[in-house]
N, C-alpha and C. Protein backbone atom coordinates (compact mmCIF):
# COMPACT_ATOMS: atom_id res chain seq x y z
N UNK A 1 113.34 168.79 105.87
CA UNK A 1 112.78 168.92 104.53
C UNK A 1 112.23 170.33 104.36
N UNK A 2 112.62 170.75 102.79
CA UNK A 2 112.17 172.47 102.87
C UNK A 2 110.77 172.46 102.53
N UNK A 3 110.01 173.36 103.08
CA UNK A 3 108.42 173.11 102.81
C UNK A 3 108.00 173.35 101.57
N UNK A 4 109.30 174.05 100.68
CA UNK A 4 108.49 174.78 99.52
C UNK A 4 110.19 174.54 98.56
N UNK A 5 110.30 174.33 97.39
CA UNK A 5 111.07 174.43 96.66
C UNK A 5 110.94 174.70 94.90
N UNK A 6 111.26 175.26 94.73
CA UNK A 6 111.50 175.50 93.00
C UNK A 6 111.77 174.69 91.91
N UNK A 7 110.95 174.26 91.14
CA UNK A 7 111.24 173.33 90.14
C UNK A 7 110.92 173.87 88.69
N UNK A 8 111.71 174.28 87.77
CA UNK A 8 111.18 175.20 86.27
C UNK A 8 111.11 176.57 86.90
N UNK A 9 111.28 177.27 87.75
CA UNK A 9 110.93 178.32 88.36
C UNK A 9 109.60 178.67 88.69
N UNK A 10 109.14 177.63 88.88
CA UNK A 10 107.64 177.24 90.09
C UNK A 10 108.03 177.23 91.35
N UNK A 11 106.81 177.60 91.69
CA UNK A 11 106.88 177.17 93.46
C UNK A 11 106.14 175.94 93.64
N UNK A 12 106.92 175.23 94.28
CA UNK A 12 105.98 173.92 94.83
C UNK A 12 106.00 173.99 96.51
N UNK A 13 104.96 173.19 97.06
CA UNK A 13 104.59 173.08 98.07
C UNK A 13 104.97 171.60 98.80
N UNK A 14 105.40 171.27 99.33
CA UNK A 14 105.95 170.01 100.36
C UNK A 14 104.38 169.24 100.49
N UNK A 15 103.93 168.18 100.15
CA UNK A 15 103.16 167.76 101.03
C UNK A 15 102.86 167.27 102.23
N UNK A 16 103.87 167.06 103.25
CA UNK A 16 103.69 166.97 104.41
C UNK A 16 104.22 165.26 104.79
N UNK A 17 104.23 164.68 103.80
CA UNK A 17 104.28 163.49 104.10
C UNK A 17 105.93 162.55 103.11
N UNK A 18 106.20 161.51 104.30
CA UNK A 18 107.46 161.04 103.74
C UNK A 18 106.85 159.63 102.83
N UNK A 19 106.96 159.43 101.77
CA UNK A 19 107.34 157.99 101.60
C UNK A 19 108.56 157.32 101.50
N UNK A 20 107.74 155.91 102.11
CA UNK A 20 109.54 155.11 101.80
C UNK A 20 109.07 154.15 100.60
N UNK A 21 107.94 153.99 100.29
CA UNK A 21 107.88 153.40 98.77
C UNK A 21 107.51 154.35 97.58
N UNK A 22 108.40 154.19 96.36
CA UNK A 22 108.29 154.92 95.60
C UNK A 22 107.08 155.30 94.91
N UNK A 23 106.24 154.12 94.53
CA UNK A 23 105.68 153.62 93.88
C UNK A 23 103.96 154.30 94.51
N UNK A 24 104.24 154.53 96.08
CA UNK A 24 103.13 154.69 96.85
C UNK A 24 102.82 156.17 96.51
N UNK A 25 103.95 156.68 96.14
CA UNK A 25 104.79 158.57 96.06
C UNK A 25 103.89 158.81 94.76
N UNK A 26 104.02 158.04 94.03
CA UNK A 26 103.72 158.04 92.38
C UNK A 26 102.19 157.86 92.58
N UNK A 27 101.49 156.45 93.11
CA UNK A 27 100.17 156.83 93.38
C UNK A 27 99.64 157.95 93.74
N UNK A 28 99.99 158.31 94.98
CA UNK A 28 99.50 159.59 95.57
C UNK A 28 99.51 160.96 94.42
N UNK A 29 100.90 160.74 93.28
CA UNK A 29 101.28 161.64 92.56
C UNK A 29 100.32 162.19 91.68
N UNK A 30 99.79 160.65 91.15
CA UNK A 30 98.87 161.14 90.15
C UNK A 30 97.15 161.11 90.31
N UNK A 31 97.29 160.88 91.72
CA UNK A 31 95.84 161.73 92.17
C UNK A 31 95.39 163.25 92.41
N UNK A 32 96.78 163.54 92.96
CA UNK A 32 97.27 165.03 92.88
C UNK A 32 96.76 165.38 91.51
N UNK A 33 97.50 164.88 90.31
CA UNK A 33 97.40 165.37 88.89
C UNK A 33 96.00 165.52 88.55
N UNK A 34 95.53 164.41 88.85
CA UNK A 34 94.06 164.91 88.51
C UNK A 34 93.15 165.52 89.42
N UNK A 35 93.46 165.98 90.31
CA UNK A 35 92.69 166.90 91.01
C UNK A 35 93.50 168.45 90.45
N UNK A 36 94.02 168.22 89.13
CA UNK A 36 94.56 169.67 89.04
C UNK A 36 95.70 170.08 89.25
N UNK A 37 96.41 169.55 89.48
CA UNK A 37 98.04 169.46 90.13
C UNK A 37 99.17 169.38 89.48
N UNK A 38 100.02 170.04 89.63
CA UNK A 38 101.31 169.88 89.11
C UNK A 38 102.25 168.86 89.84
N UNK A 39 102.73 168.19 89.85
CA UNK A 39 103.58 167.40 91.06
C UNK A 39 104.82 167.28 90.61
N UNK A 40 105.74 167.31 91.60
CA UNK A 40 106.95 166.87 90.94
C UNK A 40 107.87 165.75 92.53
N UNK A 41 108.32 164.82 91.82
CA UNK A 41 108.52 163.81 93.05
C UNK A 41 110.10 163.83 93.31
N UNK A 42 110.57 163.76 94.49
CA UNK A 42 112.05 164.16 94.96
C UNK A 42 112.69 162.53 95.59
N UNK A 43 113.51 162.04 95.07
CA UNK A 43 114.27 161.15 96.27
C UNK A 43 115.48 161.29 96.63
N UNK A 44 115.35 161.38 98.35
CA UNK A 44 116.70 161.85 98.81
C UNK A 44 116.44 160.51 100.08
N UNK A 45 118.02 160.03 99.64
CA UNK A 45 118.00 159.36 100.92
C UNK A 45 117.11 157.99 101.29
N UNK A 46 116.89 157.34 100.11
CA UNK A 46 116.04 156.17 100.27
C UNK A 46 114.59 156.51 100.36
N UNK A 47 114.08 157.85 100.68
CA UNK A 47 112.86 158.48 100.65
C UNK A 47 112.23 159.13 99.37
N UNK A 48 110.72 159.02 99.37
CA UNK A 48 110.51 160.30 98.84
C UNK A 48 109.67 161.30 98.82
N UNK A 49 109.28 162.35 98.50
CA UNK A 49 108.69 163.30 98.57
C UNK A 49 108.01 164.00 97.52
N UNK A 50 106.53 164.29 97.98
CA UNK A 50 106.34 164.94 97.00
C UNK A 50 105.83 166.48 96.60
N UNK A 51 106.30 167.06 96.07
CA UNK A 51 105.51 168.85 96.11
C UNK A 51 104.73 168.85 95.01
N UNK A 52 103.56 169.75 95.48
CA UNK A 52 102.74 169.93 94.15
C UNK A 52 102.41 171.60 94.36
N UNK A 53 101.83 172.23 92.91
CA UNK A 53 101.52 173.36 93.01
C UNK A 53 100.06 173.29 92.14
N UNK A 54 99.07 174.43 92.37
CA UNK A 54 98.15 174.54 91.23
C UNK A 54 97.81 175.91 91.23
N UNK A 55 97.74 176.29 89.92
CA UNK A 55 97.67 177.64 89.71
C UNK A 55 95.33 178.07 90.23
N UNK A 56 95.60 178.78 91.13
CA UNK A 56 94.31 179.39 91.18
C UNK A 56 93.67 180.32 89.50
N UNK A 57 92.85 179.68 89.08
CA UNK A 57 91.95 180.08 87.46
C UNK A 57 90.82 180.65 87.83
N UNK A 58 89.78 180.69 88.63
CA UNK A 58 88.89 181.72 89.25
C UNK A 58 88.93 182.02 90.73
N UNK A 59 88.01 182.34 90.75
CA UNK A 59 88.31 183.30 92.31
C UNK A 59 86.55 183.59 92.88
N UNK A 60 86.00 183.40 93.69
CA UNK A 60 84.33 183.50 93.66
C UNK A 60 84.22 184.13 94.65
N UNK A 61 83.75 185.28 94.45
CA UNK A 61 83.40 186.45 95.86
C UNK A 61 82.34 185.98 95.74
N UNK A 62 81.59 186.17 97.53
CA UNK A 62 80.33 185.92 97.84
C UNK A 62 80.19 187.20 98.71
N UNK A 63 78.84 188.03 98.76
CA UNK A 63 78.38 189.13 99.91
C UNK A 63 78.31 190.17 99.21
N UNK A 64 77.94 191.39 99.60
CA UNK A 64 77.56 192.47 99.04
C UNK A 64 79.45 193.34 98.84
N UNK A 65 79.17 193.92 97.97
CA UNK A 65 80.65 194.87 97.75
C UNK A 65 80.62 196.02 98.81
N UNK A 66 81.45 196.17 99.74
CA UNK A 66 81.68 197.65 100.90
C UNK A 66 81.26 198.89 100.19
């Protein structure tokens, strides 16, 4: 499985994990979503998979500037 693949000309990220129920893929999917997530779900092979991406919107430096 590729760790990272293109979907709309996004990058998505592999999550690491196989399902063999779809349905379990889709749960997991849309917890992703609301933690912010893009997801997009793959089935190959009786399996499936899911990649998600999220765009970083701030950024928080902490410590004094060099």
């Amino acid at each position: 499985m590729d760790l990272a693949r293109t979907f709309g000309g996004k990058k998505f990220m592999w999550d690491g994990r196989v399902y063999e129920d779809r349905r379990e893929a889709e749960e997991v999917g849309q917890k992703y979503r609301g933690d912010g997530f893009e997801v997009e779900l793959v089935e190959e092979e009786g399996q499936s998979f899911l990649f998600s991406r999220r765009v970083v919107t701030e950024v928080v430096v902490e410590g004094e500037p060099i």
